[in-house]
C-alpha atoms as a PDB file:
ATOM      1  CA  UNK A   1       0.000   0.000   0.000  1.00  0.00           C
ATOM      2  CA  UNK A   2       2.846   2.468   0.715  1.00  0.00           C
ATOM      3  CA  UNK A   3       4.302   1.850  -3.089  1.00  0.00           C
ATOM      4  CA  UNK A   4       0.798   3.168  -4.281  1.00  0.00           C
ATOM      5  CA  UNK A   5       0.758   6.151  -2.130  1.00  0.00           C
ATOM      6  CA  UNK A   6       4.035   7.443  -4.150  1.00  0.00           C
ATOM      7  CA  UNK A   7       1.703   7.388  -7.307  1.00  0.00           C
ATOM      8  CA  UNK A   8       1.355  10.984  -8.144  1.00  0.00           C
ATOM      9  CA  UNK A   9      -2.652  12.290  -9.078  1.00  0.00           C
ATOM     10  CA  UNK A  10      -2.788  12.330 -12.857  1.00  0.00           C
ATOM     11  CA  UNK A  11      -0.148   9.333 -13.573  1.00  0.00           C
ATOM     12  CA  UNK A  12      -0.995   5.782 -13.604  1.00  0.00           C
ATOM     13  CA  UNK A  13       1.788   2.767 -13.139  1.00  0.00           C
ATOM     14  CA  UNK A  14       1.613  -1.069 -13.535  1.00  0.00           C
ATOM     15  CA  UNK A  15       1.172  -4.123 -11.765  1.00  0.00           C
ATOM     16  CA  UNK A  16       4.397  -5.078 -12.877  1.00  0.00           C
ATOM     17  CA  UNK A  17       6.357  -1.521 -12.420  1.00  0.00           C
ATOM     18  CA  UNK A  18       4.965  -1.775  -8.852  1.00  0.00           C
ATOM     19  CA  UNK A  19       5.979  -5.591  -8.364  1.00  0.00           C
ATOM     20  CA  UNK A  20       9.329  -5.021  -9.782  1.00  0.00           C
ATOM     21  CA  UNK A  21      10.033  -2.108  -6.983  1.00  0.00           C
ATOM     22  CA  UNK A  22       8.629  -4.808  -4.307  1.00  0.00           C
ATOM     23  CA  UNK A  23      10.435  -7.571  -5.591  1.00  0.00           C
ATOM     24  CA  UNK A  24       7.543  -9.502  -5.736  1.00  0.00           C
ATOM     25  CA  UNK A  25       4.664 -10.544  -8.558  1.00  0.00           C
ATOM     26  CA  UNK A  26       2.288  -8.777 -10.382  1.00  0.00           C
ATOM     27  CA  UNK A  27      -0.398 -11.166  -9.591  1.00  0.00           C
ATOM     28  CA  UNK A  28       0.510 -10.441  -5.640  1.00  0.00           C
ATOM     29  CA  UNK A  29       0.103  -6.394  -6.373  1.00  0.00           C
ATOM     30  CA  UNK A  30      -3.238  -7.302  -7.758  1.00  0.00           C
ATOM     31  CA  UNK A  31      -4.205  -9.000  -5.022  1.00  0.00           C
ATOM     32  CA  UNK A  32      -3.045  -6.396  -2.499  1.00  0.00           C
ATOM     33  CA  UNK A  33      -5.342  -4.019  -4.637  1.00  0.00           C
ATOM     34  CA  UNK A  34      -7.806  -6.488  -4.537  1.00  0.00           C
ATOM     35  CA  UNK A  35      -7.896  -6.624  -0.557  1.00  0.00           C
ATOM     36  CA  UNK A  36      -7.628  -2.619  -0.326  1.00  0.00           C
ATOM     37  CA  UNK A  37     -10.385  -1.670   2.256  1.00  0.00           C
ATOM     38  CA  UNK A  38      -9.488   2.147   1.501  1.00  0.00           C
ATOM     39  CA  UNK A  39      -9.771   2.795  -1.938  1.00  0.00           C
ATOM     40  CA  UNK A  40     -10.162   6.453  -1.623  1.00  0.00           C
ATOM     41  CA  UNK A  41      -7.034   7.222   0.456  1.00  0.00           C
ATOM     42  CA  UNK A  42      -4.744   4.212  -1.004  1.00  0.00           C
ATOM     43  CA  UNK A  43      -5.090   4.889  -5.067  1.00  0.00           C
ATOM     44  CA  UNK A  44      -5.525   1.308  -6.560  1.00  0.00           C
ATOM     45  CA  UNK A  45      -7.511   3.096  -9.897  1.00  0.00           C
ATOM     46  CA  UNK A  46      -4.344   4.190 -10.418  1.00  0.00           C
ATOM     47  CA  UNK A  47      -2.426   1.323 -11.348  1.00  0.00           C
ATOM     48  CA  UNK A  48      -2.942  -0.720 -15.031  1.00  0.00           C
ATOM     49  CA  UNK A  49      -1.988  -3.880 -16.501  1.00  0.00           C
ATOM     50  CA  UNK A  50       0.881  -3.558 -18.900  1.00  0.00           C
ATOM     51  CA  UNK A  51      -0.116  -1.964 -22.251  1.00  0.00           C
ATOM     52  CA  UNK A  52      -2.640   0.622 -20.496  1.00  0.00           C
ATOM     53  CA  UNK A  53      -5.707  -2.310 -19.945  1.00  0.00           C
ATOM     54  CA  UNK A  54      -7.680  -1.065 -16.879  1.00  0.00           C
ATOM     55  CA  UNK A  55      -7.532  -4.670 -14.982  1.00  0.00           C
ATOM     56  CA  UNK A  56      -9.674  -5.090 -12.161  1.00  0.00           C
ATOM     57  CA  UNK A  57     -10.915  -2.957  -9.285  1.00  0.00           C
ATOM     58  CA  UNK A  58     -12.446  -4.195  -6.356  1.00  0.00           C
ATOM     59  CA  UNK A  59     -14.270  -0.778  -4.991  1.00  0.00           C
ATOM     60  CA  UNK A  60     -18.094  -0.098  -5.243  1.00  0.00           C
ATOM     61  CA  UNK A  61     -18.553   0.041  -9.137  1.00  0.00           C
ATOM     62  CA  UNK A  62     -15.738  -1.538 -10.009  1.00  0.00           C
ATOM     63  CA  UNK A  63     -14.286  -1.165 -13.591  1.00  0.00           C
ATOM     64  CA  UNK A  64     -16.329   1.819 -14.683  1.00  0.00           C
ATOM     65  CA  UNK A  65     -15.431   3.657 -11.448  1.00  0.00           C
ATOM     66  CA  UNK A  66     -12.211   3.630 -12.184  1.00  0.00           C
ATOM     67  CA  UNK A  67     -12.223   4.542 -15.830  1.00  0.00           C
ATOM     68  CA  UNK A  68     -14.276   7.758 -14.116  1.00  0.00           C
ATOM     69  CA  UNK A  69     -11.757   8.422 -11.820  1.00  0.00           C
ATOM     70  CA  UNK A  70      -8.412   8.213 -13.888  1.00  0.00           C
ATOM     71  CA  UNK A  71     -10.500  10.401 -16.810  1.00  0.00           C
ATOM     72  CA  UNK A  72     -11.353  13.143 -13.802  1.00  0.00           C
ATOM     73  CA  UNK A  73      -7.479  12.751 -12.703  1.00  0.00           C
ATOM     74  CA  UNK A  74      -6.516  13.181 -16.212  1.00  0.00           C
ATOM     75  CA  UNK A  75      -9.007  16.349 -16.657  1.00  0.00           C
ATOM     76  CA  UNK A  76      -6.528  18.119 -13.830  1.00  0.00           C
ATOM     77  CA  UNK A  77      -9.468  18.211 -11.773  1.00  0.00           C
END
């Protein structure tokens, strides 16, 4: 969770990027996101599968709530 707080508002990184700076799996990130209990304060819409794909995401609304939120973080709202 503390890898995805370094995430700046507006940028987005992978599963792998973030696995690779754990030393650990991408599938293991995923589930970490997965598991996240505070979506709004720990920003798993932030990170992608490799080649942009959106992935998963486990909050209320899932994959279409966090399309919204990246395009509203990309809007420099």
């Amino acid at each position: 969770m503390e890898q995805l707080l370094t995430i700046p508002y507006g940028e987005t990184r992978t599963y792998g990027e973030i696995a690779a700076a754990l030393d650990t799996a991408p599938v293991a990130v995923g589930g970490a996101c997965g598991r996240n209990l505070v979506t709004v304060v720990v920003p798993c819409h932030r990170v992608l599968r490799s080649g942009g794909e959106l992935g998963g995401y486990s909050a209320p609304g899932g994959v279409d709530l966090k399309r919204r939120l990246l395009d509203h973080e990309s809007n420099g709202v």
